[in-house]
Protein backbone atom coordinates (compact mmCIF):
# COMPACT_ATOMS: atom_id res chain seq x y z
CA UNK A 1 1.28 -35.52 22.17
CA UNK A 2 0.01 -32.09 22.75
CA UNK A 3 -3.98 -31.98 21.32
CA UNK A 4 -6.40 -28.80 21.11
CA UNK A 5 -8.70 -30.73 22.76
CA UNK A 6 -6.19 -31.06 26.41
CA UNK A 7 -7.62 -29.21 29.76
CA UNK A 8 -5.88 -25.99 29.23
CA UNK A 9 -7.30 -25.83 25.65
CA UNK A 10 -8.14 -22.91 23.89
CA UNK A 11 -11.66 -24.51 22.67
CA UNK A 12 -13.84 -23.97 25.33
CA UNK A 13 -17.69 -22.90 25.52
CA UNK A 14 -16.62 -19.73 27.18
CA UNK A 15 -14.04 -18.38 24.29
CA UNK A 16 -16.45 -19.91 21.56
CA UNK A 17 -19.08 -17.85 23.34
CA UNK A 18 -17.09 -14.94 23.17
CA UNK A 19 -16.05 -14.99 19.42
CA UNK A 20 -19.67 -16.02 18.21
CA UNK A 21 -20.99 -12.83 20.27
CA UNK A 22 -18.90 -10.59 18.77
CA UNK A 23 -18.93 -11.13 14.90
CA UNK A 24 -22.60 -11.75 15.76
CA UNK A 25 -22.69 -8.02 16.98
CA UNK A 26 -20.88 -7.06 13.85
CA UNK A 27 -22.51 -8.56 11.34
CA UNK A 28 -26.10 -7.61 13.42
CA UNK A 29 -25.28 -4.01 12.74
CA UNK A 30 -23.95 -4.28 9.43
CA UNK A 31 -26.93 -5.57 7.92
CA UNK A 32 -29.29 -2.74 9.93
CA UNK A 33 -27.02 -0.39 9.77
CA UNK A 34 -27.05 0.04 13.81
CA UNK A 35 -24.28 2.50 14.13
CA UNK A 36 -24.49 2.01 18.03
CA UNK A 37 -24.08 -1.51 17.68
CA UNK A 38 -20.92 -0.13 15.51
CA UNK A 39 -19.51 1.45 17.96
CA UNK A 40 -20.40 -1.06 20.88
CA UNK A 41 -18.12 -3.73 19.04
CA UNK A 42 -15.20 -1.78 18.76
CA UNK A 43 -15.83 -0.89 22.89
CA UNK A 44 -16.53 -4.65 23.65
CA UNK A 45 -13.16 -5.97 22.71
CA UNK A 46 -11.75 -3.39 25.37
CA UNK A 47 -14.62 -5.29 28.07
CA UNK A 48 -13.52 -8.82 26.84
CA UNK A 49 -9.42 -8.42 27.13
CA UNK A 50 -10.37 -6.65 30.49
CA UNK A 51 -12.26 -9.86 31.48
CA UNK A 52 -9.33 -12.16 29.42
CA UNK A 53 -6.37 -10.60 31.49
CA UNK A 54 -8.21 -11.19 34.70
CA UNK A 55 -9.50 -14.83 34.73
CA UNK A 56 -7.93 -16.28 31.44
CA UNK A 57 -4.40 -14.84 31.04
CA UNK A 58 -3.11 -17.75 29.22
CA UNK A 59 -5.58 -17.51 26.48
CA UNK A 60 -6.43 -13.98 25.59
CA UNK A 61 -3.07 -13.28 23.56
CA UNK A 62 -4.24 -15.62 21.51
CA UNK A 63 -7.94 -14.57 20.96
CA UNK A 64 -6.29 -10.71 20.70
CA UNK A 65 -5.06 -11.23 17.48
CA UNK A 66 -8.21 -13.30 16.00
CA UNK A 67 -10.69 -10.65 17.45
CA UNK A 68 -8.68 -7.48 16.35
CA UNK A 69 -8.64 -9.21 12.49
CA UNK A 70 -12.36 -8.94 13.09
CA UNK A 71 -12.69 -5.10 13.74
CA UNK A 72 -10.48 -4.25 11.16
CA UNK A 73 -12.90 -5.65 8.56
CA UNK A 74 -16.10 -4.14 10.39
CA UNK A 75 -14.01 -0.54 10.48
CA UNK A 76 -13.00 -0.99 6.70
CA UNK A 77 -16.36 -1.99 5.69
CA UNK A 78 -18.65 1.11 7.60
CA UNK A 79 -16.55 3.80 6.87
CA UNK A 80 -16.64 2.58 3.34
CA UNK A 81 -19.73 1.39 2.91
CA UNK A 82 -22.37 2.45 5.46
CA UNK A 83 -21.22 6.30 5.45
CA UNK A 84 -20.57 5.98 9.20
CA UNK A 85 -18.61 9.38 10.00
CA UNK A 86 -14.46 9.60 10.05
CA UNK A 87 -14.56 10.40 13.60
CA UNK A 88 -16.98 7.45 14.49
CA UNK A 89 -14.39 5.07 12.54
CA UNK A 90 -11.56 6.77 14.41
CA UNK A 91 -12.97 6.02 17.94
CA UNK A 92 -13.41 2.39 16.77
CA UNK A 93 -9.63 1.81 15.65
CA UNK A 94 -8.46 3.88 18.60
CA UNK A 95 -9.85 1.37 20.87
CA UNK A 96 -6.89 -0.79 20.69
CA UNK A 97 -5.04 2.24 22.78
CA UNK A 98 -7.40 1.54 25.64
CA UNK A 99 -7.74 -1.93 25.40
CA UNK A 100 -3.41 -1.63 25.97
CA UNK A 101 -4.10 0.85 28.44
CA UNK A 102 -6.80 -1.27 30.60
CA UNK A 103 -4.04 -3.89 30.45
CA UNK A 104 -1.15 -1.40 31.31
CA UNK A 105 -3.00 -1.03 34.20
CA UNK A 106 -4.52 -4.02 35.27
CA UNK A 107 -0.32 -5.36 35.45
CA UNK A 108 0.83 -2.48 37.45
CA UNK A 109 -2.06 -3.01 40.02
CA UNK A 110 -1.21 -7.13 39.78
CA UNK A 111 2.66 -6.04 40.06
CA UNK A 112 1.86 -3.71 43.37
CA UNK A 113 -0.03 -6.22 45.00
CA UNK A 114 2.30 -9.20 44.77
CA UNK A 115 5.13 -6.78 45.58
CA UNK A 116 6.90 -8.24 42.30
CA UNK A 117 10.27 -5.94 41.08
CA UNK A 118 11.03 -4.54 37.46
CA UNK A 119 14.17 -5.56 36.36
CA UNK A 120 15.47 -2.39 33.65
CA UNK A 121 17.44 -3.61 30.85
CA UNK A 122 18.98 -1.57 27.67
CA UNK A 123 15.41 -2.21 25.67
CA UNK A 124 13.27 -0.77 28.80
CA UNK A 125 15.88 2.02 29.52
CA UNK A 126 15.99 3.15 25.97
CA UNK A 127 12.02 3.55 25.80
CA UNK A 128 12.48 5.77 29.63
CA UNK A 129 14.64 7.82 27.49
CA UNK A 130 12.87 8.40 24.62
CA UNK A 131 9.53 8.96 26.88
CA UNK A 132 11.51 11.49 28.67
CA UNK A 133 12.72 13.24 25.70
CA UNK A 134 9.40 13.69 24.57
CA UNK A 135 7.92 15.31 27.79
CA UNK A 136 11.08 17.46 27.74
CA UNK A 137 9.64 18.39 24.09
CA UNK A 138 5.70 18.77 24.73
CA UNK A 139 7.95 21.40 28.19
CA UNK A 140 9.85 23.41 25.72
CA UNK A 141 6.97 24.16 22.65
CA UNK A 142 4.52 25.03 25.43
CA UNK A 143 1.91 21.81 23.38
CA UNK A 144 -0.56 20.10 25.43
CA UNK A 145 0.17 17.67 27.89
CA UNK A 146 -2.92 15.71 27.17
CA UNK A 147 -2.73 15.49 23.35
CA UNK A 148 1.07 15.54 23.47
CA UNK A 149 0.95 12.10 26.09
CA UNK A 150 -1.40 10.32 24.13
CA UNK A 151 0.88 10.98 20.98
CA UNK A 152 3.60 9.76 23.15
CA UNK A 153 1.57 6.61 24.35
CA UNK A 154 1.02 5.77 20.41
CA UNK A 155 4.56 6.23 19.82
CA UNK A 156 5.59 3.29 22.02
CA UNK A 157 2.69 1.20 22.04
CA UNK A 158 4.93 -1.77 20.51
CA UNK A 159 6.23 -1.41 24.17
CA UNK A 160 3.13 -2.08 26.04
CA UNK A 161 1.93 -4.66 24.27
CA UNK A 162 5.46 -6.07 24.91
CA UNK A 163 5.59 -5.33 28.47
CA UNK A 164 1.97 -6.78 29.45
CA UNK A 165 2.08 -9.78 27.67
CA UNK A 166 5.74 -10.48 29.03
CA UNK A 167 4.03 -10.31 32.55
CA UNK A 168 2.25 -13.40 31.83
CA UNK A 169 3.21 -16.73 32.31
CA UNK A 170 3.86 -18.74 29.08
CA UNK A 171 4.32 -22.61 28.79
CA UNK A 172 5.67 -24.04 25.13
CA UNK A 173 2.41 -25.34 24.37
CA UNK A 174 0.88 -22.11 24.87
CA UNK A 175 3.09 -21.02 22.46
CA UNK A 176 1.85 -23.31 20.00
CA UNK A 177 -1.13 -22.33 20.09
CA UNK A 178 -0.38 -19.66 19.52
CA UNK A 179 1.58 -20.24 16.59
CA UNK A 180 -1.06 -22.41 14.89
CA UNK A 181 -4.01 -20.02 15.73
CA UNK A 182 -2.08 -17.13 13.71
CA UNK A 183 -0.91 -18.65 10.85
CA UNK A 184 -4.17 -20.31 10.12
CA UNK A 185 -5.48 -16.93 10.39
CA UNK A 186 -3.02 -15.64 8.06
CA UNK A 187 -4.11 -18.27 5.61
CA UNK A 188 -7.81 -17.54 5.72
CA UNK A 189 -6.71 -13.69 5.27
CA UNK A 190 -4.91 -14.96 2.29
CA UNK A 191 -7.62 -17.18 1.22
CA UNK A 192 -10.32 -14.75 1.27
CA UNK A 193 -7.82 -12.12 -1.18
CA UNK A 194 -7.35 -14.68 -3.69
CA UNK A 195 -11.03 -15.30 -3.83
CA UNK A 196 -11.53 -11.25 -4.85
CA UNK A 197 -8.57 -11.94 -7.54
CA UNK A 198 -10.56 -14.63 -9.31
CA UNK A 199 -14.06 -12.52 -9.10
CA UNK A 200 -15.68 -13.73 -5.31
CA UNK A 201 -16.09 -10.69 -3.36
CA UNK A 202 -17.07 -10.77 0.19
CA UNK A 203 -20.24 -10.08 0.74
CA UNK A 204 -19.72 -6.65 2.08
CA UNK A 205 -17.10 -5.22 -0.03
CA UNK A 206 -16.62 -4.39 -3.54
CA UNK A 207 -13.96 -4.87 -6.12
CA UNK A 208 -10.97 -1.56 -6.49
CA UNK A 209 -8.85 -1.10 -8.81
CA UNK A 210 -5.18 1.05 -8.36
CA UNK A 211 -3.03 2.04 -10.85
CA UNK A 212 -5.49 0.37 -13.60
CA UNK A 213 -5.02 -2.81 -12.58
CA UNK A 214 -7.42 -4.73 -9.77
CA UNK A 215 -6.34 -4.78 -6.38
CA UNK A 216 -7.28 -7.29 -4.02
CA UNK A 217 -7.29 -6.33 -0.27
CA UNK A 218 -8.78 -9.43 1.72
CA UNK A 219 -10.97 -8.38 4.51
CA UNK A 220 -9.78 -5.12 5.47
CA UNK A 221 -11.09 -2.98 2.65
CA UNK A 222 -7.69 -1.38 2.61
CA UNK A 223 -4.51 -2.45 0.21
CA UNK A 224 -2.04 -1.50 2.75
CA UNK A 225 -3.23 -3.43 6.01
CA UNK A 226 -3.65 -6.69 3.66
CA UNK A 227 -0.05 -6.12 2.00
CA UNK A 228 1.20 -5.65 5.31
CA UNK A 229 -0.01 -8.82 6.68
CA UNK A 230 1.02 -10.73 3.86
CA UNK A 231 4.36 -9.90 4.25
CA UNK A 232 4.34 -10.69 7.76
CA UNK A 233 2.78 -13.91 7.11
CA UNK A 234 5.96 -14.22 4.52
CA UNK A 235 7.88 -13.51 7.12
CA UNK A 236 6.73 -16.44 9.43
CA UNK A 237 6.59 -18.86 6.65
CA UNK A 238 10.16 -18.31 5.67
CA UNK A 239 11.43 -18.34 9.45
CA UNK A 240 9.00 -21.85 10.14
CA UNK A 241 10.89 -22.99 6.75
CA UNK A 242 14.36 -22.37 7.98
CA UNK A 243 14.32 -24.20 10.95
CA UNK A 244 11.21 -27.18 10.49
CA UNK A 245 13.30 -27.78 7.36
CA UNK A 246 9.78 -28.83 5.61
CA UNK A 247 8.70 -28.14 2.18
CA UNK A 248 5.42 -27.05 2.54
CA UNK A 249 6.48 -23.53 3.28
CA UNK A 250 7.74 -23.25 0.24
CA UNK A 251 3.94 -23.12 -0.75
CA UNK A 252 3.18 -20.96 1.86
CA UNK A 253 5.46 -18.16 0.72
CA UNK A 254 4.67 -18.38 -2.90
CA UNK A 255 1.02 -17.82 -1.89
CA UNK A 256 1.70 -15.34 0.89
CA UNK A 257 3.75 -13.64 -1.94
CA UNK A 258 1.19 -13.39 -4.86
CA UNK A 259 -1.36 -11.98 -1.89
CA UNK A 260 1.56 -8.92 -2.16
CA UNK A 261 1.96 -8.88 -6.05
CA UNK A 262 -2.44 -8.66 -5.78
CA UNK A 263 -2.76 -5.92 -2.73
CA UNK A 264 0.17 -3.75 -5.47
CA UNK A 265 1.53 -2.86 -2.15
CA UNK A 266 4.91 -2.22 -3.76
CA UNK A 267 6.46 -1.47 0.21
CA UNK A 268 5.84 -4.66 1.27
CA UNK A 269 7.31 -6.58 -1.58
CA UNK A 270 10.35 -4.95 -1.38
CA UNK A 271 10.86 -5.55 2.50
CA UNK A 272 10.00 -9.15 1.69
CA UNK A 273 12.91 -8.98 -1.19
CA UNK A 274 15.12 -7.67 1.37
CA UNK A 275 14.51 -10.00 3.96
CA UNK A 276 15.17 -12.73 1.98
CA UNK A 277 18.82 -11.25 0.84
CA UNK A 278 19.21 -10.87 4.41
CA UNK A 279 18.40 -14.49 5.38
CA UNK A 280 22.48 -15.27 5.30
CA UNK A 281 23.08 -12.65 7.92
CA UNK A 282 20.03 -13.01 10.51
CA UNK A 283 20.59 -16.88 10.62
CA UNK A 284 24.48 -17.85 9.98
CA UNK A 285 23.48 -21.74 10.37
CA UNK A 286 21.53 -21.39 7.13
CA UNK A 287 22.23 -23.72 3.86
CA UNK A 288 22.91 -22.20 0.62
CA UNK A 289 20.46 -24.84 -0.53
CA UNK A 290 17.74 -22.95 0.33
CA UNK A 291 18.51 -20.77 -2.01
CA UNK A 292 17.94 -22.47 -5.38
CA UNK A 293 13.89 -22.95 -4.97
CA UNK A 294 13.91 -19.44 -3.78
CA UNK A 295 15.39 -18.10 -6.61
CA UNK A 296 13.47 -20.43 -8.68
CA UNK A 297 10.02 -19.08 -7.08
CA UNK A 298 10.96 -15.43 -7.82
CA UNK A 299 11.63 -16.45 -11.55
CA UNK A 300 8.17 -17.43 -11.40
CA UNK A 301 7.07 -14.65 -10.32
CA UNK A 302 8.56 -12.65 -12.75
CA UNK A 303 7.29 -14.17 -15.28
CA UNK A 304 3.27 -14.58 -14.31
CA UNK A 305 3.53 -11.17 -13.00
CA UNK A 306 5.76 -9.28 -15.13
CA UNK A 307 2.83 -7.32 -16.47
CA UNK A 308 1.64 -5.88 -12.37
CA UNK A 309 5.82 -5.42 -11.32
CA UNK A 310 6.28 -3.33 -14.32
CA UNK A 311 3.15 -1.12 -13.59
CA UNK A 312 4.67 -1.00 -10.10
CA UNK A 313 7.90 -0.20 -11.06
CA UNK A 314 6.55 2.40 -13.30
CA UNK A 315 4.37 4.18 -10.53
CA UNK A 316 7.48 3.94 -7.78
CA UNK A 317 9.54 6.00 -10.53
CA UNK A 318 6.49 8.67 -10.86
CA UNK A 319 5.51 9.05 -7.28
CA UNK A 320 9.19 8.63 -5.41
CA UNK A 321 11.69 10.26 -7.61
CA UNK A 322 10.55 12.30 -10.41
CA UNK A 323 7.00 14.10 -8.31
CA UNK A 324 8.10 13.04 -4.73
CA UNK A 325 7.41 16.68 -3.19
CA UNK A 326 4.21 16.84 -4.82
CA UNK A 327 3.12 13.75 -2.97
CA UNK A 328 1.31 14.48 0.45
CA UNK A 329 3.98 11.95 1.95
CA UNK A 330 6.59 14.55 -0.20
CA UNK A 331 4.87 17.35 1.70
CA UNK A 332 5.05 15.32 5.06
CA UNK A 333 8.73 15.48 4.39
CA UNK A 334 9.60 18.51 3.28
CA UNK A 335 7.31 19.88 6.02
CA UNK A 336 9.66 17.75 8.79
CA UNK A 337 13.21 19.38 6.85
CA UNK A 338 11.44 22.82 7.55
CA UNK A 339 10.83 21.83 11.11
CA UNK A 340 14.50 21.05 11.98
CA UNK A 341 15.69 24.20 10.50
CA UNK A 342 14.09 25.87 13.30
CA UNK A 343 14.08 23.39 16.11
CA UNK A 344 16.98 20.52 14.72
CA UNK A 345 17.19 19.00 18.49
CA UNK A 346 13.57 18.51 19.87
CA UNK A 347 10.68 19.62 17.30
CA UNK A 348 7.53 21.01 17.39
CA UNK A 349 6.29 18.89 20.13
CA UNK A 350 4.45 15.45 19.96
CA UNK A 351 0.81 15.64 18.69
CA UNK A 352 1.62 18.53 16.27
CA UNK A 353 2.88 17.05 12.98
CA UNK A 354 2.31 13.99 10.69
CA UNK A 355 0.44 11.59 13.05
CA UNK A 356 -2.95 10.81 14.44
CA UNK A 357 -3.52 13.23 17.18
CA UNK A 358 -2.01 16.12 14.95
CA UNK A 359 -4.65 15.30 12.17
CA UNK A 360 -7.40 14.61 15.42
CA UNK A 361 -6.93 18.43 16.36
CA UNK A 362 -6.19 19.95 13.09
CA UNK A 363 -2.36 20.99 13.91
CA UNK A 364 -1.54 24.75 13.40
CA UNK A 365 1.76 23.56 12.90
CA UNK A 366 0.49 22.16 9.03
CA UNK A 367 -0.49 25.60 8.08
CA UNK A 368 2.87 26.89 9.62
CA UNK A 369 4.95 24.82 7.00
CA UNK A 370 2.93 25.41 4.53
CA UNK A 371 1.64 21.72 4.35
CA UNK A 372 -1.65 21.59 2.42
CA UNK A 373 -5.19 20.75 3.79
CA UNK A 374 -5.52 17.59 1.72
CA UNK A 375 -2.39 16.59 2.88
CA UNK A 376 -3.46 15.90 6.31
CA UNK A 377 -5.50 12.90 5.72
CA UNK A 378 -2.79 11.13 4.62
CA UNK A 379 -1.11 12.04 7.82
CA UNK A 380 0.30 8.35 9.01
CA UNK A 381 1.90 7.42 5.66
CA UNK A 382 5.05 9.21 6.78
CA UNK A 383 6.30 7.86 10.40
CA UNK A 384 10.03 8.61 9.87
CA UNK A 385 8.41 12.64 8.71
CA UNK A 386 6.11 12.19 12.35
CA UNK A 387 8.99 11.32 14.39
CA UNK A 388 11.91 14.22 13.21
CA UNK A 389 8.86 16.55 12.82
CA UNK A 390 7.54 16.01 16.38
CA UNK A 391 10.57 15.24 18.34
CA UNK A 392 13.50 16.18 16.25
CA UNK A 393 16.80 14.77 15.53
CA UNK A 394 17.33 13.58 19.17
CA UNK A 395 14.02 12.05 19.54
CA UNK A 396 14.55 10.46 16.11
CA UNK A 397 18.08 9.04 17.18
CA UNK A 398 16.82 7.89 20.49
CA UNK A 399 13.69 6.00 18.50
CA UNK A 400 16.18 4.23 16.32
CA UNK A 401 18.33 3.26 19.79
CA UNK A 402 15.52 2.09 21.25
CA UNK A 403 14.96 -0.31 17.85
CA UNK A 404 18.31 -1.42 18.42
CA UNK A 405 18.04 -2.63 21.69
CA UNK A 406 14.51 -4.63 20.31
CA UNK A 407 17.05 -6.69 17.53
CA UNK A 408 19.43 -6.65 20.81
CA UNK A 409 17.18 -8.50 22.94
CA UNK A 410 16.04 -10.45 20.36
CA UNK A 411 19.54 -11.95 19.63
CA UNK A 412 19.82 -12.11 23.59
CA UNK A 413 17.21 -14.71 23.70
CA UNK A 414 18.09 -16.17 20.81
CA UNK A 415 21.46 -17.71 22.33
CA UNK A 416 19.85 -18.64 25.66
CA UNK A 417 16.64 -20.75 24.09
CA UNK A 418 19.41 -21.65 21.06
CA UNK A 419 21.18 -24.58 23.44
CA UNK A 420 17.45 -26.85 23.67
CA UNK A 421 17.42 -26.77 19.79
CA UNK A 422 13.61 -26.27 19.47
CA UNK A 423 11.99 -25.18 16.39
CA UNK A 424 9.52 -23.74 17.38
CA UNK A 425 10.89 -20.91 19.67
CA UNK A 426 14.26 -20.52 16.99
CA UNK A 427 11.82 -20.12 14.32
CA UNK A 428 9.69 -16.93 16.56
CA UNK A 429 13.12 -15.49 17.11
CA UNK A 430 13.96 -15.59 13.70
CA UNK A 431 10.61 -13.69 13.03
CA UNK A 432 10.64 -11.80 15.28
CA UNK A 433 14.00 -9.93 13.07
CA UNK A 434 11.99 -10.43 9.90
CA UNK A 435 9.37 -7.96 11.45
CA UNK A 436 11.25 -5.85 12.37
CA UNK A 437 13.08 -5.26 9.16
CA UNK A 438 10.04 -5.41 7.27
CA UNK A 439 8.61 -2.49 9.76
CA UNK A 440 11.79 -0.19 9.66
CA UNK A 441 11.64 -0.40 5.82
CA UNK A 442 7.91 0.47 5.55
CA UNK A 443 7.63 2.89 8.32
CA UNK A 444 9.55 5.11 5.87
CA UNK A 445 5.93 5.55 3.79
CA UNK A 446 3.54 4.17 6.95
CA UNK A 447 3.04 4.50 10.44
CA UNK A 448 3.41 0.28 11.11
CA UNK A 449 4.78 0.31 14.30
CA UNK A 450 1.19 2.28 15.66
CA UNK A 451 -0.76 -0.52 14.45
CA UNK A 452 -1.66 -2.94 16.26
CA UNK A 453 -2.07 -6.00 13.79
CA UNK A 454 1.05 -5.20 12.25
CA UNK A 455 2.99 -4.21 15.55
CA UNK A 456 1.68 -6.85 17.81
CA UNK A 457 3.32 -9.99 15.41
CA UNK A 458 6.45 -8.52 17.17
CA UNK A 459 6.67 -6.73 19.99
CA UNK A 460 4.14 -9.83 21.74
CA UNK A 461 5.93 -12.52 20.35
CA UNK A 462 8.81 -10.34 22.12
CA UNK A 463 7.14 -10.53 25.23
CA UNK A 464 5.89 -13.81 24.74
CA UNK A 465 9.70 -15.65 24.44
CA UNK A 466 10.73 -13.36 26.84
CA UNK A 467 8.21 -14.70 29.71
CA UNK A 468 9.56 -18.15 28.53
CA UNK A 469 12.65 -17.41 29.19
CA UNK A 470 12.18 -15.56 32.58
CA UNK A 471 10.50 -18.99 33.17
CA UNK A 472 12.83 -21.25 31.84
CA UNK A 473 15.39 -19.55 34.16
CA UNK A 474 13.05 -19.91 37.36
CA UNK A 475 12.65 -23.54 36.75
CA UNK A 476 16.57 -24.43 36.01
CA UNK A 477 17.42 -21.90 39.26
CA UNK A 478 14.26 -24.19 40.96
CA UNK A 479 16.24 -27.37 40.25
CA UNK A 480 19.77 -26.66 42.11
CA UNK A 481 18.40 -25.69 45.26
């Protein structure tokens, strides 16, 4: 029986060292205000994966998603709460781009050296493309190369994290680990949201309130990264239920569920609604019987929460259908329309309009659409805007190909690893499509595929099945010579 406690475990003096050292650097400078200690934690994550990827490439996935949890909540609570500037927060949550970067690197230099070949299939060639397409974009409007390629290197960060971590060399217990290191994670997340609904604040943030009722929002100071989660944690809960068969998840997903109904993240609860109609069709070996405590949760739901989903529904009508062009997301739209009137096929370049970098260098191309100033900070809650504004209707088909070929290679794996019948890696697959439903439906009104704790759920459990796999494969070819 596999144990945590085993020679390749994950509970060693080294990695206990390394998590202890960093919330103790966060919580150091929260309580004296140390703003260099601020920015030092955000750095030291890029030092520590650096370090990870070299001498401890088996564990660091692991400790990637624990640690960036952590910075979140230090971000959410100085820019909130300590008055550290926009700018200094921004270099902070940026540093996720280099840490992917380092690592980009790092597995090209390990690739060169061992003389190992890439193998291109339809996911890998559909990312060349839409790279391409971009350049071809930042060529034609003249933008800058520099701000333009780190818009670009935003754009398909899902694809990085996917192609470093499938570089590494996974085992099935690794996996669990894995696993049972995320969800737990997930469940203190949850935990610590349901202790602001009944009145226990963390420490270092305060109670909010939106649309007059209170909002809980966990550890990250911010409604939408705790919906998010939740419905990602959902999302794993519902795919460990359909194939462990056990009724605990049940549980899981009612919790993980009123964490949604709390945040009054209304996107998330409707991709989890979706999802859950879409169960039949993502996994055909599914019983109907499923269904009847399912439906039975959601009539609990409705009625211990018909008060919040009719303040939701309420808002929804106000700010998407009768005032939606009065909204700054509204304005992010109409401002991407205007765009392809003038250039349909390619857009104003990447880095100009509706993301990060555009907002970074204060875009002309806002004032050229007549997209207000106050707009701008709200400049990642419309991807699908970002994406036709910057690259056009090409770049926008060739984004949506390139999410095609992700649920592709997904279903690719699927029936390969299907055959041994294991849970565990038929339950990750199954995720895996949850995600990425639950990201096409909220990137409509968010930028989730550019952040990393809502990204990385997919795109490295991608690369994580797909190294074991690539493995599996080696082995079996291994055994008939």
């Amino acid at each position: 029986m596999e144990t945590l406690t085993q020679k390749n475990s994950l509970i060693t003096k080294s990695n206990i060292f390394i998590l202890l050292g960093y919330i103790f650097i966060g919580f150091f400078s929260a309580y004296y205000s140390l703003h260099f200690f601020f920015i030092a934690a955000g750095f030291l994550i890029a030092i520590l994966f650096t370090y990870l990827i070299l001498f401890r490439t088996r564990t660091f996935f692991i400790l990637l998603f624990v640690l960036l949890f952590v910075q979140q909540a230090f971000i959410s609570y100085y820019t909130v709460y300590k008055g550290v500037k926009a700018s200094q927060g921004s270099i902070v949550s940026r540093a996720d781009d280099l840490i992917w970067m380092i690592l980009l690197v790092i597995v090209f230099i390990k690739m060169i050296r061992n003389k190992e070949s890439i193998t291109v299939d339809n996911y890998d060639f559909s990312v060349l493309l839409l790279v391409l397409f971009s350049i071809f974009s930042i060529l034609v409007n003249r933008r800058s190369l520099f701000w333009g390629g780190a818009s670009i290197l935003i754009m398909v960060k899902g694809y990085m994290i996917y192609f470093i971590v499938d570089k590494l060399k996974f085992k099935r217990k690794h996996i669990k680990y894995f696993l049972v290191i995320y969800f737990v994670s997930l469940l203190i997340i949850a935990l610590i949201g349901l202790l602001q609904a009944v009145g226990l604040n963390p420490p270092m943030f305060k109670p909010q309130t939106r649309f007059g009722v209170k909002m809980i929002n966990s550890i990250f100071n911010e409604h939408t990264q705790f919906g998010s989660i939740m419905a990602i944690a959902v999302a794993l809960s519902l795919a460990l239920l359909l194939k462990y068969k056990n009724k605990w998840y049940y549980f899981f997903i009612f919790l993980f569920t009123v964490c949604i109904i709390l945040s009054t993240l209304r996107r998330s609860l409707l991709s989890v609604l979706v999802i859950l109609l879409l169960v039949p069709l993502l996994d055909k070996g599914v019983s109907k019987k499923i269904y009847l405590p399912i439906i039975v949760v959601l009539a609990v739901f409705i009625l211990i929460f018909h008060n919040q989903l009719l303040i939701l529904i309420h808002y929804t009508f106000s700010d998407y259908i009768y005032n939606f062009y009065k909204t700054p997301r509204g304005q992010f739209y109409n401002g991407a329309f205007n765009i392809l009137k003038h250039k349909f096929f390619y857009g104003e370049g990447p880095g100009t309009f509706a993301g990060n970098i555009s907002a970074l260098k204060m875009s002309k191309i806002y004032f050229k659409y007549n997209v207000s100033y106050d707009s701008i900070r709200y400049c990642t809650d419309a991807y699908y805007a970002h994406i036709l504004g910057e690259i056009g209707m090409v770049g926008f088909i060739l984004y949506f190909i390139m999410l095609g070929n992700v649920y592709k290679k997904i279903n690719y794996l699927e029936r390969y690893l299907k055959k041994e019948n294991d849970s565990l890696i038929l339950a990750l697959t199954l995720f895996m499509k949850f995600v990425l439903i639950i990201g096409i439906m909220e990137s409509s009104v968010s930028s989730f595929f550019e952040i990393v704790i809502k990204t990385a759920p997919l795109f490295a459990t991608l690369g994580i099945i797909s190294s074991y796999y690539r493995n599996k494969i080696h082995d079996e070819n291994k055994s008939f010579q």
